[in-house]
Structure formats: C-alpha cells, structure tokens
C-alpha atoms as a PDB file:
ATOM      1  CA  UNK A   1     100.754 134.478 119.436  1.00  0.00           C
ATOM      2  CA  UNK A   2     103.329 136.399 117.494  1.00  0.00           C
ATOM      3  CA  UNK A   3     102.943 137.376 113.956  1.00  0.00           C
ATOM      4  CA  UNK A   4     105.367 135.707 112.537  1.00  0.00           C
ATOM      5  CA  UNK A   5     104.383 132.557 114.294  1.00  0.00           C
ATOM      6  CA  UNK A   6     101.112 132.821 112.855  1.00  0.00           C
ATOM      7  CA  UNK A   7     102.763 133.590 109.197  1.00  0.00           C
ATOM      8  CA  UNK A   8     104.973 130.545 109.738  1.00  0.00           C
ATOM      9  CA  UNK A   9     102.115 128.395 110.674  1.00  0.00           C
ATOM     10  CA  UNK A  10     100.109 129.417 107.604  1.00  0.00           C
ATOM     11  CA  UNK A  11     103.616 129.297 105.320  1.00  0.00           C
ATOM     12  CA  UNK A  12     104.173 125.355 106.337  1.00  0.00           C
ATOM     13  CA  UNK A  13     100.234 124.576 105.823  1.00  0.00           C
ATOM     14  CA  UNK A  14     100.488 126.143 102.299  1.00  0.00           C
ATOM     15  CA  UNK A  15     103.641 124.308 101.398  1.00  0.00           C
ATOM     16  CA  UNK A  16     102.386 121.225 102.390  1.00  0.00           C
ATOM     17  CA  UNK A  17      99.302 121.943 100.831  1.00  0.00           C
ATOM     18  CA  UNK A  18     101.079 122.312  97.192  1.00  0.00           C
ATOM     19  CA  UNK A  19     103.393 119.599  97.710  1.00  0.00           C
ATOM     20  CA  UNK A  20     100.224 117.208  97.582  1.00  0.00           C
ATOM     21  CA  UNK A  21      98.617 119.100  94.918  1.00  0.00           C
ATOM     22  CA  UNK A  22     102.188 118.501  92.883  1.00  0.00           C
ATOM     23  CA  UNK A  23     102.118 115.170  93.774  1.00  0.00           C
ATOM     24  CA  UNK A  24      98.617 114.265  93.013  1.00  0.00           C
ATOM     25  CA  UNK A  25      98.830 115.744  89.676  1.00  0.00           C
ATOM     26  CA  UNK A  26     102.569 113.856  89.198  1.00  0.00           C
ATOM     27  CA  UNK A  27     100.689 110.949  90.058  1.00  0.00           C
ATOM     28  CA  UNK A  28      97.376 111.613  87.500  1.00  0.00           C
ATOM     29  CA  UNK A  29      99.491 111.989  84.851  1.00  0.00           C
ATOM     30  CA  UNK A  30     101.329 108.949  85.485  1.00  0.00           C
ATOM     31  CA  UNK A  31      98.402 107.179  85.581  1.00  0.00           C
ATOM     32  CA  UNK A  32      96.964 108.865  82.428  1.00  0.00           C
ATOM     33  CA  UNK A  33     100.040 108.189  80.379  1.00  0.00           C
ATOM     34  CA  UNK A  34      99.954 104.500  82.069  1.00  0.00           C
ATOM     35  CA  UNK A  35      96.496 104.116  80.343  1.00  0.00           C
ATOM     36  CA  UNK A  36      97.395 105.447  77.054  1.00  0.00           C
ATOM     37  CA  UNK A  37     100.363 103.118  76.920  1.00  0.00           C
ATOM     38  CA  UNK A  38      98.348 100.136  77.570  1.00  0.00           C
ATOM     39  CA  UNK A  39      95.891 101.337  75.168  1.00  0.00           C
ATOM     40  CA  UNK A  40      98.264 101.537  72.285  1.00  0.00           C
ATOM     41  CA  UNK A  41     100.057  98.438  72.863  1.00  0.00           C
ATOM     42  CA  UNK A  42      99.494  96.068  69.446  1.00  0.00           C
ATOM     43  CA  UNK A  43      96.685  93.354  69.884  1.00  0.00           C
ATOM     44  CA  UNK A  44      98.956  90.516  71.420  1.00  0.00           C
ATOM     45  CA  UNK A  45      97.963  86.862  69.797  1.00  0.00           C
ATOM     46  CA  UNK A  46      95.980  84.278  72.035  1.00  0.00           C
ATOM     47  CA  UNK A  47      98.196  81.087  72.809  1.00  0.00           C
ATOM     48  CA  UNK A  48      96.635  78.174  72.399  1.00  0.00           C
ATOM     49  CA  UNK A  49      95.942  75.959  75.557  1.00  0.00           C
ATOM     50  CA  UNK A  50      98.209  72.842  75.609  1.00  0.00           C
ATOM     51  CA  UNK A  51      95.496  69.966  75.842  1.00  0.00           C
ATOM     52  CA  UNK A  52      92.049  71.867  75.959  1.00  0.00           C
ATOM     53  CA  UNK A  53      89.676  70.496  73.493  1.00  0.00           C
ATOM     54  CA  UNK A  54      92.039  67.656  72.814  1.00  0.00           C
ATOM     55  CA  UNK A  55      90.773  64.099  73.649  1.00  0.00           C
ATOM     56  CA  UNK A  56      93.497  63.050  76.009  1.00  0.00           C
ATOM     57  CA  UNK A  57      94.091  58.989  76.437  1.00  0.00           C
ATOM     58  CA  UNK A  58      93.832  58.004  80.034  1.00  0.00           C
ATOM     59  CA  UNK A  59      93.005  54.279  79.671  1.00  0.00           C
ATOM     60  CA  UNK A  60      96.250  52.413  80.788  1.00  0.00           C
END
C-alpha cells in the first residue's frame, strides 16, 4: 500500500472521528441547556379536574 493511501485512510478516520466528537458535544449541550430551560420555567398552576370529587347526579 502506498503512503499516501495509508495517510488518506488515517485522514478520513480522523475526520470522521471529530465530526462525532463535534456532534456529540453539539448534542450535550443541547441537552444541557434543554434541562436548564425546563428547570427555570415558573411553577405552572394545577387545573382543577372538571367533576372529580364532585357528587355527580346519575339517577334519571
């Protein structure tokens, strides 16, 4: 095998190899800020149910 066959080879592996690592970390941070939004959202109020604990008239 030629030498710059092998140095190709070993060029494409590397560059694929940081392309994942940039996309792994693009997606970690995503997540991270993800998280943090969803942490720092204001407490949302609790609806009330529409009939439980209500005594509901089903004689007819």
């Amino acid at each position: 095998m030629e030498m710059s066959s092998i140095m190709a080879s070993q060029l494409r592996e590397l560059q694929s190899t940081v392309q994942m690592s940039v996309m792994k970390n693009a997606l970690n941070m995503s997540s991270a800020s993800a998280v943090e939004m969803l942490q720092n959202m204001p407490e949302q109020p609790t609806a009330s149910h529409p009939y439980k604990g209500t005594v509901v008239d089903i004689s007819g």
